[in-house]
C-alpha atoms as a PDB file:
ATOM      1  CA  UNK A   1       0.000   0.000   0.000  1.00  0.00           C
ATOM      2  CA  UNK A   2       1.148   3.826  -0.858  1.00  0.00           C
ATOM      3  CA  UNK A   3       2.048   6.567   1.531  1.00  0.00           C
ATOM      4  CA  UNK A   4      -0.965   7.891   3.043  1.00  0.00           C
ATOM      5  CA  UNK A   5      -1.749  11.816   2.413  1.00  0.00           C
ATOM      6  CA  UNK A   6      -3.838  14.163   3.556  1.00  0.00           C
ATOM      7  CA  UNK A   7      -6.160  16.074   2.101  1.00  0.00           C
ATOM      8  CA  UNK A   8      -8.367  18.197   4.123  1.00  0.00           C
ATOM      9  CA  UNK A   9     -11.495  19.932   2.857  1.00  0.00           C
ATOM     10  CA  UNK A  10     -13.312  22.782   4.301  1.00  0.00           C
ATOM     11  CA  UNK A  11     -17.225  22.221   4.573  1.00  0.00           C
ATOM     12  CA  UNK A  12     -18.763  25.756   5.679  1.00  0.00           C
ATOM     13  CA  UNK A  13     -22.149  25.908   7.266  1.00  0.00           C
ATOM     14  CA  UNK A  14     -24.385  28.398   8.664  1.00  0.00           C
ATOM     15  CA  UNK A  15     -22.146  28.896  12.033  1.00  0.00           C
ATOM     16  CA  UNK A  16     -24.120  28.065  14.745  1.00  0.00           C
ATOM     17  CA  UNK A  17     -22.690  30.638  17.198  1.00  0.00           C
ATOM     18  CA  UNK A  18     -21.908  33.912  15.611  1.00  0.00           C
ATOM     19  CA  UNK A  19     -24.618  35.665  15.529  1.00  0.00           C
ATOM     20  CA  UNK A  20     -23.406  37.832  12.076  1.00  0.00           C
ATOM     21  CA  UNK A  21     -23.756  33.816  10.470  1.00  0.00           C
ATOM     22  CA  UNK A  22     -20.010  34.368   9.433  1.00  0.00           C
ATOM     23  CA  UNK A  23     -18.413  31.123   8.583  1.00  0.00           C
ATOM     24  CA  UNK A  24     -15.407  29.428  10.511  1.00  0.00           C
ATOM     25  CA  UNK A  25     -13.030  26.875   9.889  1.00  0.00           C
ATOM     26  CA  UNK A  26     -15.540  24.078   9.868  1.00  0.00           C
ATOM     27  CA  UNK A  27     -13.767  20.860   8.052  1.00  0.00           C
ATOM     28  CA  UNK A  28     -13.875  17.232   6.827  1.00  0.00           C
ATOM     29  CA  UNK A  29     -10.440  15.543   6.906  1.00  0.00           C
ATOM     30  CA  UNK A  30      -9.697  13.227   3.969  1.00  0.00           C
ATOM     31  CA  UNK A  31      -7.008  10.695   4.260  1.00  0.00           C
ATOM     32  CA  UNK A  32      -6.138   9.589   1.247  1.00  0.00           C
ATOM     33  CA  UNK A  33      -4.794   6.328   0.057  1.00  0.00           C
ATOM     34  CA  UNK A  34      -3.842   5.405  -3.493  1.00  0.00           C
ATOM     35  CA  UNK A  35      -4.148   1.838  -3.810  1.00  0.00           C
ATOM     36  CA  UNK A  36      -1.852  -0.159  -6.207  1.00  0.00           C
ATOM     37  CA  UNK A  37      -0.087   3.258  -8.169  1.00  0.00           C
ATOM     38  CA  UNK A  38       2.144   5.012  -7.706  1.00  0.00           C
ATOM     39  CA  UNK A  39       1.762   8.049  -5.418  1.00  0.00           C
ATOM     40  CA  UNK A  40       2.288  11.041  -8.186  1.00  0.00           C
ATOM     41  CA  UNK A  41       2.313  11.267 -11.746  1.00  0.00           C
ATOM     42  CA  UNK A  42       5.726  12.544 -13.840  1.00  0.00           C
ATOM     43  CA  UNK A  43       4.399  16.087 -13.565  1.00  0.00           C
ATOM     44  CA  UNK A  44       5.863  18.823 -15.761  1.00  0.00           C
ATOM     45  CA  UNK A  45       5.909  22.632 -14.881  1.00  0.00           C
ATOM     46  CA  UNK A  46       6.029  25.754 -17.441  1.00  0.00           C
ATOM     47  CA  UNK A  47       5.687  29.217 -15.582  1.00  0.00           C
ATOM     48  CA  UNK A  48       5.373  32.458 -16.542  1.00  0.00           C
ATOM     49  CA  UNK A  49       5.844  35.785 -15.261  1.00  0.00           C
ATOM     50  CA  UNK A  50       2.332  37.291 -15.291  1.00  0.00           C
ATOM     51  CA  UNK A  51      -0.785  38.710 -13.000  1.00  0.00           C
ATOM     52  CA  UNK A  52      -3.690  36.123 -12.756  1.00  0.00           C
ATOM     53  CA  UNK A  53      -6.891  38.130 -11.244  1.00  0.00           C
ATOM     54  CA  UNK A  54      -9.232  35.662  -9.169  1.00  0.00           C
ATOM     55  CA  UNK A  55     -12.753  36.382  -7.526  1.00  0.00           C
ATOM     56  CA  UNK A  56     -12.744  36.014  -4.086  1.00  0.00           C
ATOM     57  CA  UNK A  57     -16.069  34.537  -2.402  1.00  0.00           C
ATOM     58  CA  UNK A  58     -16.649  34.724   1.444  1.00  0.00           C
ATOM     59  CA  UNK A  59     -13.581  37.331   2.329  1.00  0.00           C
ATOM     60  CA  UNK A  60     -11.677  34.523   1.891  1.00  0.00           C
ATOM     61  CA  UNK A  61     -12.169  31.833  -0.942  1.00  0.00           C
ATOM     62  CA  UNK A  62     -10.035  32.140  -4.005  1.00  0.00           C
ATOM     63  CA  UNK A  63     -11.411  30.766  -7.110  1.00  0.00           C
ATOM     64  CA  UNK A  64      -9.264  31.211 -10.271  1.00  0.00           C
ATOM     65  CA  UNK A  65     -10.135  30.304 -13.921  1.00  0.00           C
ATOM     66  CA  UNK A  66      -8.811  27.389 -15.081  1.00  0.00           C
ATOM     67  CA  UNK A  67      -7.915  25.327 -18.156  1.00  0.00           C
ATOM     68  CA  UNK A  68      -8.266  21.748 -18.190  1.00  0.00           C
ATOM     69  CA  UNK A  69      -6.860  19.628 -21.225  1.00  0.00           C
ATOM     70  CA  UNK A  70      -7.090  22.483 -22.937  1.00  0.00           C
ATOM     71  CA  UNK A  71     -10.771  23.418 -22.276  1.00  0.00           C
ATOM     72  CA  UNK A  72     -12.361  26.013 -20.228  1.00  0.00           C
ATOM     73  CA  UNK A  73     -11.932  28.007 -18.396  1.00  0.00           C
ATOM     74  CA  UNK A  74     -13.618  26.632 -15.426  1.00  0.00           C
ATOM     75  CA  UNK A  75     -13.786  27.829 -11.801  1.00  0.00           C
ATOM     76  CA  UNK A  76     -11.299  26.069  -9.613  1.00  0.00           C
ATOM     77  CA  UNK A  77     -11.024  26.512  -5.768  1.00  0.00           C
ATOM     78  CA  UNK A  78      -7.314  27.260  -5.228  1.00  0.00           C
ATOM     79  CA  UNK A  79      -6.725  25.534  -1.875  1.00  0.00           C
ATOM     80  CA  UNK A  80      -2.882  25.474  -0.536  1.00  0.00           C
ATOM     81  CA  UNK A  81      -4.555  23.240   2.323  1.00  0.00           C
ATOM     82  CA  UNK A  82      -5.211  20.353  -0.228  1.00  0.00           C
ATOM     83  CA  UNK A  83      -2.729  17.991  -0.963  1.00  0.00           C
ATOM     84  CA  UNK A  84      -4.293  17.046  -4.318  1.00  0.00           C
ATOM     85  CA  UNK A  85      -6.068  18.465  -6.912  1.00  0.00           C
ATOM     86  CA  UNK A  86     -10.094  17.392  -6.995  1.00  0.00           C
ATOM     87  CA  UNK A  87     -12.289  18.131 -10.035  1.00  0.00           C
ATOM     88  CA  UNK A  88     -16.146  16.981 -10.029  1.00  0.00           C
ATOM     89  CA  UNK A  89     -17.897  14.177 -11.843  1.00  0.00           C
ATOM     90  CA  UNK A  90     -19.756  16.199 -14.350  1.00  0.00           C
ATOM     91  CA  UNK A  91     -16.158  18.116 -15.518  1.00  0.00           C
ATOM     92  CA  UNK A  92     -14.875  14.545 -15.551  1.00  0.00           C
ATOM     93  CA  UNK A  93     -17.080  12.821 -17.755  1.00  0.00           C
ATOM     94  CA  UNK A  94     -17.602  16.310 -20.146  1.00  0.00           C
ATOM     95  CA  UNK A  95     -13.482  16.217 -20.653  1.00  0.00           C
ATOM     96  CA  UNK A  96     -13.632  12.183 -21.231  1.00  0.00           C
ATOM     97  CA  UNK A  97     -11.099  11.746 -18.330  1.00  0.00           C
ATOM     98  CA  UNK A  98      -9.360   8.555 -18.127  1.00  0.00           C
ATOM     99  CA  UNK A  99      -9.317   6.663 -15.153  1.00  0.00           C
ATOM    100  CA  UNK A 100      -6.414   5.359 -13.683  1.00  0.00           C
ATOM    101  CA  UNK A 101      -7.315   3.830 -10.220  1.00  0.00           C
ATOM    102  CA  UNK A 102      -8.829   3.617  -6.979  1.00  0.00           C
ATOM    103  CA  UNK A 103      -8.420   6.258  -3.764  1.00  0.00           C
ATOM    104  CA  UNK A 104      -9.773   5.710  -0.479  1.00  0.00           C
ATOM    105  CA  UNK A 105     -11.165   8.776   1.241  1.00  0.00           C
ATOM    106  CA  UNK A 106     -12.035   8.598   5.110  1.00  0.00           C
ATOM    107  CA  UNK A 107     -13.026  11.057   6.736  1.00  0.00           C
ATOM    108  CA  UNK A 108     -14.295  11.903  10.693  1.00  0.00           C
ATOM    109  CA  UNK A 109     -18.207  10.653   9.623  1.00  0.00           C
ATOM    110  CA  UNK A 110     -17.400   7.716   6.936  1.00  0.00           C
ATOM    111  CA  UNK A 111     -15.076   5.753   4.297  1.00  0.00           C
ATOM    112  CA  UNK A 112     -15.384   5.817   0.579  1.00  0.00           C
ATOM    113  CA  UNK A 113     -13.558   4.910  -2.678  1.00  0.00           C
ATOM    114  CA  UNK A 114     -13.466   7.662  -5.167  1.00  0.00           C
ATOM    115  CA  UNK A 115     -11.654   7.170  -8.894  1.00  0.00           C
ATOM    116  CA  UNK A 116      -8.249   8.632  -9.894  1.00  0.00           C
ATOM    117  CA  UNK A 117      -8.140  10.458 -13.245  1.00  0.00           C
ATOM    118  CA  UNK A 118      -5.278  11.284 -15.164  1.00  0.00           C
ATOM    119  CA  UNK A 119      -5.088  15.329 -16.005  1.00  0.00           C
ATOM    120  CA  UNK A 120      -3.080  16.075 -19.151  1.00  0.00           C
ATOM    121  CA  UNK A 121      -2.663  19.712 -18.716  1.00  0.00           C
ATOM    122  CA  UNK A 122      -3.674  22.182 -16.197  1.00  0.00           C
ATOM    123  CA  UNK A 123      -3.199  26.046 -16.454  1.00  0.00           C
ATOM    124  CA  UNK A 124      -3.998  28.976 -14.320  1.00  0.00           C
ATOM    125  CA  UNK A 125      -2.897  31.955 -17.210  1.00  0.00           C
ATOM    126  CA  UNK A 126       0.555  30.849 -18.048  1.00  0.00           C
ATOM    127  CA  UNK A 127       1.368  28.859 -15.296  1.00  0.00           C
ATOM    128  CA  UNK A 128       0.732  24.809 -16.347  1.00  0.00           C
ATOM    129  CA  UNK A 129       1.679  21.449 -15.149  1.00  0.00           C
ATOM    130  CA  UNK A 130       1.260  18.262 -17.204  1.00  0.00           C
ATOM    131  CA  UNK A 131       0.555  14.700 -16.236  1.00  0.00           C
ATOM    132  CA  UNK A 132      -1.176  15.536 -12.337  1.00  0.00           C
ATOM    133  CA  UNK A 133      -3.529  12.603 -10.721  1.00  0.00           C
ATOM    134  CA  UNK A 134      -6.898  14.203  -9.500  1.00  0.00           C
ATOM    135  CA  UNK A 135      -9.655  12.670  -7.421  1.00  0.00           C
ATOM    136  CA  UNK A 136     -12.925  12.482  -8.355  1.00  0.00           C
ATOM    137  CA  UNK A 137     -15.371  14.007  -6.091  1.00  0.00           C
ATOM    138  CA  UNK A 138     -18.757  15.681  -5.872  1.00  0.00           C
ATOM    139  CA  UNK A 139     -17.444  18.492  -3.512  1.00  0.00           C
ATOM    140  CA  UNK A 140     -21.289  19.290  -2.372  1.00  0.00           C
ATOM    141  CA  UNK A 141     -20.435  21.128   0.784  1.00  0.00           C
ATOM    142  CA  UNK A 142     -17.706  23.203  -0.790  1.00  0.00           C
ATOM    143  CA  UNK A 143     -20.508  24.515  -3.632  1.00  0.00           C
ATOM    144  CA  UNK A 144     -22.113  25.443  -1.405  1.00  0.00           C
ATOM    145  CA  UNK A 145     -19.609  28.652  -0.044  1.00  0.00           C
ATOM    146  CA  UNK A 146     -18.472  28.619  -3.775  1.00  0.00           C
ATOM    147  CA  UNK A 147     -21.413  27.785  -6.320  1.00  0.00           C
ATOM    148  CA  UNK A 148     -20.084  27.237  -9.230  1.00  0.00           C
ATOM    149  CA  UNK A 149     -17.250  25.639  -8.340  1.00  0.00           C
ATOM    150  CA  UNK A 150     -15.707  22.665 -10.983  1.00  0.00           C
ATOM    151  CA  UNK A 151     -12.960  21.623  -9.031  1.00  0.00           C
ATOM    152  CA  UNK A 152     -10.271  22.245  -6.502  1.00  0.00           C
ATOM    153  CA  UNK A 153      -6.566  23.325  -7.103  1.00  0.00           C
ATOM    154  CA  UNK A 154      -4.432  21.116  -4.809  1.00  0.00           C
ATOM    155  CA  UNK A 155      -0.670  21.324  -3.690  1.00  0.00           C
ATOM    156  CA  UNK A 156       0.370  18.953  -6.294  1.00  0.00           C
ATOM    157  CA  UNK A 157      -0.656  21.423  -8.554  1.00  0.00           C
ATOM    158  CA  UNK A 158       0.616  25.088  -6.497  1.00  0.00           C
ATOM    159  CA  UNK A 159       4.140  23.439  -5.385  1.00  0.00           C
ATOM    160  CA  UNK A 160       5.150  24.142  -8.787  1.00  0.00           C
ATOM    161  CA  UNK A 161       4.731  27.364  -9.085  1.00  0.00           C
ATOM    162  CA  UNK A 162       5.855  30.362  -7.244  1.00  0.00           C
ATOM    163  CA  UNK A 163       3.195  33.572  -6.931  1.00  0.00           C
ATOM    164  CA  UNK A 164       2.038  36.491  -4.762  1.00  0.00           C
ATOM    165  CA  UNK A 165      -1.568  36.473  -3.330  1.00  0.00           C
ATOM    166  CA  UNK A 166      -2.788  39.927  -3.257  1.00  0.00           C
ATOM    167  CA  UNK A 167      -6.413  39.556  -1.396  1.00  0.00           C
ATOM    168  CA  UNK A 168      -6.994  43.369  -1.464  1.00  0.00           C
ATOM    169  CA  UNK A 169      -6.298  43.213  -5.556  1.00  0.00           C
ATOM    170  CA  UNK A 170      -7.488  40.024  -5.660  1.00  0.00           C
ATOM    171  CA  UNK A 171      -4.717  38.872  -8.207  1.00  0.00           C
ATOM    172  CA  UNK A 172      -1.879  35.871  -8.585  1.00  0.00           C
ATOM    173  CA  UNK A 173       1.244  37.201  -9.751  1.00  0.00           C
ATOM    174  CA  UNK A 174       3.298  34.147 -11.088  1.00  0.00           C
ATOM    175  CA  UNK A 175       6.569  34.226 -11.267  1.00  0.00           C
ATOM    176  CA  UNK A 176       9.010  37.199 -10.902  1.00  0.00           C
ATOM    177  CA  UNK A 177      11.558  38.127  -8.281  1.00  0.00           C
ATOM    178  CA  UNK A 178      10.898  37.333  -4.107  1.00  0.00           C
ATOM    179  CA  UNK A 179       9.673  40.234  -2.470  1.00  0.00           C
ATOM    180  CA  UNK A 180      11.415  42.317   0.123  1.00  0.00           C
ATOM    181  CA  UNK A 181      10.259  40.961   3.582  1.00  0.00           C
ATOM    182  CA  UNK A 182      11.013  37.931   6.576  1.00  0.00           C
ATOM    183  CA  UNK A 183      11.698  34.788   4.732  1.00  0.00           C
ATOM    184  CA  UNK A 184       9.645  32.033   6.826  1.00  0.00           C
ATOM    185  CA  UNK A 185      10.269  28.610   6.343  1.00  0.00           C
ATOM    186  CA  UNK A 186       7.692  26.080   5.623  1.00  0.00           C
ATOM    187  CA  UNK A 187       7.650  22.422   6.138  1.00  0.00           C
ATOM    188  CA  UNK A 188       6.280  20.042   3.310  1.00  0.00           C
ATOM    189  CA  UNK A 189       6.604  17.031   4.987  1.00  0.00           C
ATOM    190  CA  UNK A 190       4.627  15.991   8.038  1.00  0.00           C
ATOM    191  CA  UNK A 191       3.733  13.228  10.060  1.00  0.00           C
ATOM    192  CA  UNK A 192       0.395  10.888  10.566  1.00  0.00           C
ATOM    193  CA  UNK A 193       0.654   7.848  12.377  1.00  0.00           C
ATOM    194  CA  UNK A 194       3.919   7.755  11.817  1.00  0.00           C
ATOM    195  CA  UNK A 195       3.884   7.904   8.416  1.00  0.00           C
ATOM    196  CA  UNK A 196       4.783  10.477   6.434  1.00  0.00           C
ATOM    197  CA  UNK A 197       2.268  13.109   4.520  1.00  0.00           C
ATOM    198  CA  UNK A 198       3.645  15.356   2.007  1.00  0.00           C
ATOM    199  CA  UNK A 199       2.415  18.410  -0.617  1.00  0.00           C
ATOM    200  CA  UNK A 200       1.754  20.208   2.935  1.00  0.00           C
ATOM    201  CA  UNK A 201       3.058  24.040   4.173  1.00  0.00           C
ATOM    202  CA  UNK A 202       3.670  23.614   7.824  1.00  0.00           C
ATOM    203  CA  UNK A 203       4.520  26.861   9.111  1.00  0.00           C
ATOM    204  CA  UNK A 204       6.006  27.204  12.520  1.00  0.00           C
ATOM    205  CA  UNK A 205       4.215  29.751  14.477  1.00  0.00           C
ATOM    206  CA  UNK A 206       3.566  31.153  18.290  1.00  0.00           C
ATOM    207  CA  UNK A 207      -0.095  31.652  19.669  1.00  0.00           C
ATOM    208  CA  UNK A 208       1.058  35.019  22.136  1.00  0.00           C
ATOM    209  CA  UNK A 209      -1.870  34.031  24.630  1.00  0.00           C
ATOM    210  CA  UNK A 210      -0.763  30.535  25.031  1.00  0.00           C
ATOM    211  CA  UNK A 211       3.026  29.942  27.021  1.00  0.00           C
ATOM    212  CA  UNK A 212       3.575  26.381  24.969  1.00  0.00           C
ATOM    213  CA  UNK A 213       6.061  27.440  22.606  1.00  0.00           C
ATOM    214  CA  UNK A 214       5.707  27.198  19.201  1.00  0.00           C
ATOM    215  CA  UNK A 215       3.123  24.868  16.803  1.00  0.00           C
ATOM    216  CA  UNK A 216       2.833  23.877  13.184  1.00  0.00           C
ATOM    217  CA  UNK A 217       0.424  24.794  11.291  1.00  0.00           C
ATOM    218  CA  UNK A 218      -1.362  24.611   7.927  1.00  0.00           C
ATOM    219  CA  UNK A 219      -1.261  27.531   5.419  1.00  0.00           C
ATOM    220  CA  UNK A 220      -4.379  27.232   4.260  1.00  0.00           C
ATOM    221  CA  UNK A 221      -6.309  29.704   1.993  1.00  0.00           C
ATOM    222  CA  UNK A 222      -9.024  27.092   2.225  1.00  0.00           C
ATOM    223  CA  UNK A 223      -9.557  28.170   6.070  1.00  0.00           C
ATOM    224  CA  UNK A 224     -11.634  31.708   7.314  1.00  0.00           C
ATOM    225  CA  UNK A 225      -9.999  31.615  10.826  1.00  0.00           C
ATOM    226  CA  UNK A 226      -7.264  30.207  12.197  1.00  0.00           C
ATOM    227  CA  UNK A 227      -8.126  27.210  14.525  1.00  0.00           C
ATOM    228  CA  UNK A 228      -6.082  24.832  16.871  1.00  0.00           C
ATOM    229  CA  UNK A 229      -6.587  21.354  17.546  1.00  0.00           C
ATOM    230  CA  UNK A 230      -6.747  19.085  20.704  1.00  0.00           C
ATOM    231  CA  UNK A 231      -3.991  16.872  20.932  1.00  0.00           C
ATOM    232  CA  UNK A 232      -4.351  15.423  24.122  1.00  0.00           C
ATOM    233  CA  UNK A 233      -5.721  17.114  27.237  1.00  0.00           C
ATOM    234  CA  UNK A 234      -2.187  18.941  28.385  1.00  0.00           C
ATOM    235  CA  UNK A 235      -1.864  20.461  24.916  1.00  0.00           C
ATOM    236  CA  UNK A 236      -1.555  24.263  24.149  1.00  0.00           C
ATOM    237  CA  UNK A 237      -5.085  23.457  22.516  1.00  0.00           C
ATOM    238  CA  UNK A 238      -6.397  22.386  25.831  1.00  0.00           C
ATOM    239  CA  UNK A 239      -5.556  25.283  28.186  1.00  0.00           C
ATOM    240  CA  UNK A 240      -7.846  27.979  29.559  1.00  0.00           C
ATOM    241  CA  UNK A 241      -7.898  31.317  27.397  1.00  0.00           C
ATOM    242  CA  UNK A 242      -9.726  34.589  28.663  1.00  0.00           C
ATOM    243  CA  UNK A 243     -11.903  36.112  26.099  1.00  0.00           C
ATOM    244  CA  UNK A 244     -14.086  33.333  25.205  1.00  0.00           C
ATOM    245  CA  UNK A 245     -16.493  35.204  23.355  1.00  0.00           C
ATOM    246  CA  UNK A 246     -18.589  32.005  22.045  1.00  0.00           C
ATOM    247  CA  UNK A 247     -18.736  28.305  22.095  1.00  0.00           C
ATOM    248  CA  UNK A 248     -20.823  25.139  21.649  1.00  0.00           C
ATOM    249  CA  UNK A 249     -21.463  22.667  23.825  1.00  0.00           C
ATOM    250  CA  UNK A 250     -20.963  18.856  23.602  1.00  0.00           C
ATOM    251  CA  UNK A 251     -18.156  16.804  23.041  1.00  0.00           C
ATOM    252  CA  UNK A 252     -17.388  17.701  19.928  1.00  0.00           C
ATOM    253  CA  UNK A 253     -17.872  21.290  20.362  1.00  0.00           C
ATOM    254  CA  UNK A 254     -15.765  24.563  19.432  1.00  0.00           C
ATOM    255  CA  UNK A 255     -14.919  27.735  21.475  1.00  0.00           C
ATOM    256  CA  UNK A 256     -13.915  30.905  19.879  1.00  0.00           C
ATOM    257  CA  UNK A 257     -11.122  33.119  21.240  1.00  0.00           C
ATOM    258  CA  UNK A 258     -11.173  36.668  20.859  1.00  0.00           C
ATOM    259  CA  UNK A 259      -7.942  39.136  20.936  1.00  0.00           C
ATOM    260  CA  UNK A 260      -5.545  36.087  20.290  1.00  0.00           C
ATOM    261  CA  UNK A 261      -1.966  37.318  18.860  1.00  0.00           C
ATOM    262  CA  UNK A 262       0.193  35.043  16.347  1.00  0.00           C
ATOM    263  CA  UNK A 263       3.756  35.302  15.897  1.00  0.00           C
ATOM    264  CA  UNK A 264       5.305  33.899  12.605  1.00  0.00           C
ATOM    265  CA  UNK A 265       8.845  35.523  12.351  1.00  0.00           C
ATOM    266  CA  UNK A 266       9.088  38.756  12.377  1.00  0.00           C
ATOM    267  CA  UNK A 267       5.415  39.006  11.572  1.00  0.00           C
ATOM    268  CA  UNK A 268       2.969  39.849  14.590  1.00  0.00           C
ATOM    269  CA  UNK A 269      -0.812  39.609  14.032  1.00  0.00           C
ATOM    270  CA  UNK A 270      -2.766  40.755  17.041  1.00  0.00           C
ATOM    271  CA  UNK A 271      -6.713  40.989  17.889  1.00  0.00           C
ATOM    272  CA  UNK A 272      -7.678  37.676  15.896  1.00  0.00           C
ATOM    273  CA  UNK A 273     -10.350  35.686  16.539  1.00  0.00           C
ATOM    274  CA  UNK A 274      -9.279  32.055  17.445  1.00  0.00           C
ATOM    275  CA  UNK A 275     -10.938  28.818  16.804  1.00  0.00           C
ATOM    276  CA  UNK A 276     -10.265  26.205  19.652  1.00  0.00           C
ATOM    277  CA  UNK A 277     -12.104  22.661  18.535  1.00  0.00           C
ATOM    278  CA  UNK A 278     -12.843  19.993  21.502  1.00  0.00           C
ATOM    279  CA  UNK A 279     -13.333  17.512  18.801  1.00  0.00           C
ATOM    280  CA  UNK A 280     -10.602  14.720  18.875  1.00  0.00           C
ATOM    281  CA  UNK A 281      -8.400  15.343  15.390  1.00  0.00           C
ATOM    282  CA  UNK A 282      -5.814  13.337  13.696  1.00  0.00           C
ATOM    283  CA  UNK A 283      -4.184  15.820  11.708  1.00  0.00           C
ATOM    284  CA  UNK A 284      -0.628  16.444  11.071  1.00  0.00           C
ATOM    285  CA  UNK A 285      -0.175  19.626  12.038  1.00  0.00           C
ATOM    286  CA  UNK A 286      -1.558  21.697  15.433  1.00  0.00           C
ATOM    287  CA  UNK A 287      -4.155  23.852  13.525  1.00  0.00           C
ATOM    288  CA  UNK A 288      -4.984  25.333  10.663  1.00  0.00           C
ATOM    289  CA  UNK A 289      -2.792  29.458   9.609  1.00  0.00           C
ATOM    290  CA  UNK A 290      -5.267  30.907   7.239  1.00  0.00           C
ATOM    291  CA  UNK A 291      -3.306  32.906   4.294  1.00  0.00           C
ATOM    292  CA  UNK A 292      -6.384  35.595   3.857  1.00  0.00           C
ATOM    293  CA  UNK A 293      -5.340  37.170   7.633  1.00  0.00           C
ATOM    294  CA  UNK A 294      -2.962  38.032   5.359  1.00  0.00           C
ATOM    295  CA  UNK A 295      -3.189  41.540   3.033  1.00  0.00           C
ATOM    296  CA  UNK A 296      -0.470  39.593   0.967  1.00  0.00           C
ATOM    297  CA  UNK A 297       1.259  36.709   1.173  1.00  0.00           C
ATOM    298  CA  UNK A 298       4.189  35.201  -1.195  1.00  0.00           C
ATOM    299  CA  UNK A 299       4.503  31.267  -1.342  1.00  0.00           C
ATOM    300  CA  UNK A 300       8.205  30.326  -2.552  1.00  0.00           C
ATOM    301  CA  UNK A 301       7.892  26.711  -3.634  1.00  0.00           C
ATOM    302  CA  UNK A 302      11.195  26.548  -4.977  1.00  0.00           C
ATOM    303  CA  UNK A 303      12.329  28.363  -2.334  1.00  0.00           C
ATOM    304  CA  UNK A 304      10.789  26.687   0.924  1.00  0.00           C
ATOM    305  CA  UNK A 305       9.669  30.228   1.916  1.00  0.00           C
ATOM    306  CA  UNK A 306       6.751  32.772   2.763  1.00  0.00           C
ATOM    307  CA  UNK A 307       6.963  36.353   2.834  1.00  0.00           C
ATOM    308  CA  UNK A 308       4.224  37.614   4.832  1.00  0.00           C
ATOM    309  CA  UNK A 309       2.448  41.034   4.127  1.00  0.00           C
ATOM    310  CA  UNK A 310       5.238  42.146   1.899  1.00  0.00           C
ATOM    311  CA  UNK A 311       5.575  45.867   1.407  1.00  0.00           C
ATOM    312  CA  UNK A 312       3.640  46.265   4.109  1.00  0.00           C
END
């Protein structure tokens, strides 16, 4: 049997205790499995020096045009939390793609075996990689933030590139020299049960209002807040906070943490509202980093580095 990955997916409901019904960090983690292939295709890159604009839905989600095989454009979910790309059904069986195994999905509620299909080409403007395995999935919960939506952009597609996310332009700009700014270092390899997970972007990072040192976690621009999880009951996750401003109850509920500060670097962010989730997670990172608390954010694949709020 193959590696297993990760791949988690955001599922946004009404929130059940913000009164505004803004949208948190609610999620369904995927582990993935490929069964009997081998665990990435003999992807190709070409990238070009160019500005991609993007609509932004939510504050938060960034969904980008994108050619398939040649076709489209279509509206992809571009989702640095996602360890592989996703497309839907419907796109699937329009652009007659072939199949070329078996991937078992479990998440927190259930197990299910979705197909593999082979992707020839896929381009955001200029910027396209050749020969990329995608799973097949109806991605109901995610069309639902995001109607529309044809498919998701994974990290086997986005470690290729290199690009600026401007959320107050709302434009990718592929390509060109590394800003000015704190070069943080990102992890692309984690850990679940003890095996390894990979197309990831663990940042190391300090929540001020908790005195446990420092966490990974998940750039995601798939995530509206950040959020830790419990890892057992003398984690940072687990220790009392002041400024509780909400919560549910039940096992399996969440609080939310108000005038939390995160250090990444050099980079301070102060007066954010925190998710803390009391629901047992296997996950292999601490939490989830949301890029859009970010004005801008540069990811350096080739590099191994973000530049956070450059030019600020």
């Amino acid at each position: 049997m193959q590696t297993a990955r990760l791949m988690p997916v955001r599922i946004c409901r009404p929130n059940r205790y913000r009164p505004s019904g803004r949208c948190g960090s609610a999620w369904l983690l995927f582990l993935l499995l490929l069964l009997g292939l081998p665990t990435t295709l003999a992807a190709q890159e070409k990238q070009s020096i160019e500005t991609v604009k993007f609509k932004l839905r939510d504050g938060y989600l960034i969904v980008v045009q994108t050619m398939v095989n040649g076709a489209g454009p279509f509206d992809f979910l571009l989702d640095t939390g996602a360890t592989h790309t996703v497309i839907d059904p419907a796109l699937a069986r329009e652009l007659r793609l072939p199949v070329i195994g078996q991937a078992s999905l479990t998440t927190v509620l259930d197990v299910r075996q979705d197909q593999l299909v082979r992707l020839k080409r896929v381009r955001v403007g200029g910027s396209e990689a050749s020969e990329l395995g995608a799973v097949i999935d109806r991605l109901d919960q995610v069309k639902l933030k995001a109607p529309g939506i044809r498919g998701v952009l994974g990290e086997d597609y986005l470690s290729n590139f290199d690009f600026l996310i401007d959320y107050r332009q709302r434009t990718l700009n592929f390509g060109g020299d590394s800003p000015a700014g704190d070069r943080c270092r990102f992890e692309t390899i984690g850990r679940y049960h003890g095996e390894p997970t990979t197309n990831r972007l663990l940042i190391e990072a300090e929540i001020i209002d908790v005195s446990a040192g420092k966490v990974q976690l998940q750039l995601d621009t798939g995530a509206r807040m950040p959020e830790l999880f419990p890892v057992r009951p003398e984690s940072s996750s687990s220790l009392p906070w002041a400024g509780s401003i909400a919560f549910t109850s039940g096992p399996n509920g969440t609080a939310i943490h108000s005038h939390t500060g995160i250090k990444i670097g050099t980079t301070t962010l102060n007066d954010l509202d925190l998710v803390k989730s009391r629901r047992g997670v296997a996950f292999d990172a601490a939490g989830l980093l949301p890029a859009a608390i970010f004005h801008r954010i540069y990811i350096s694949h080739s590099g191994g580095f973000v530049v956070l709020n450059p030019g600020d």
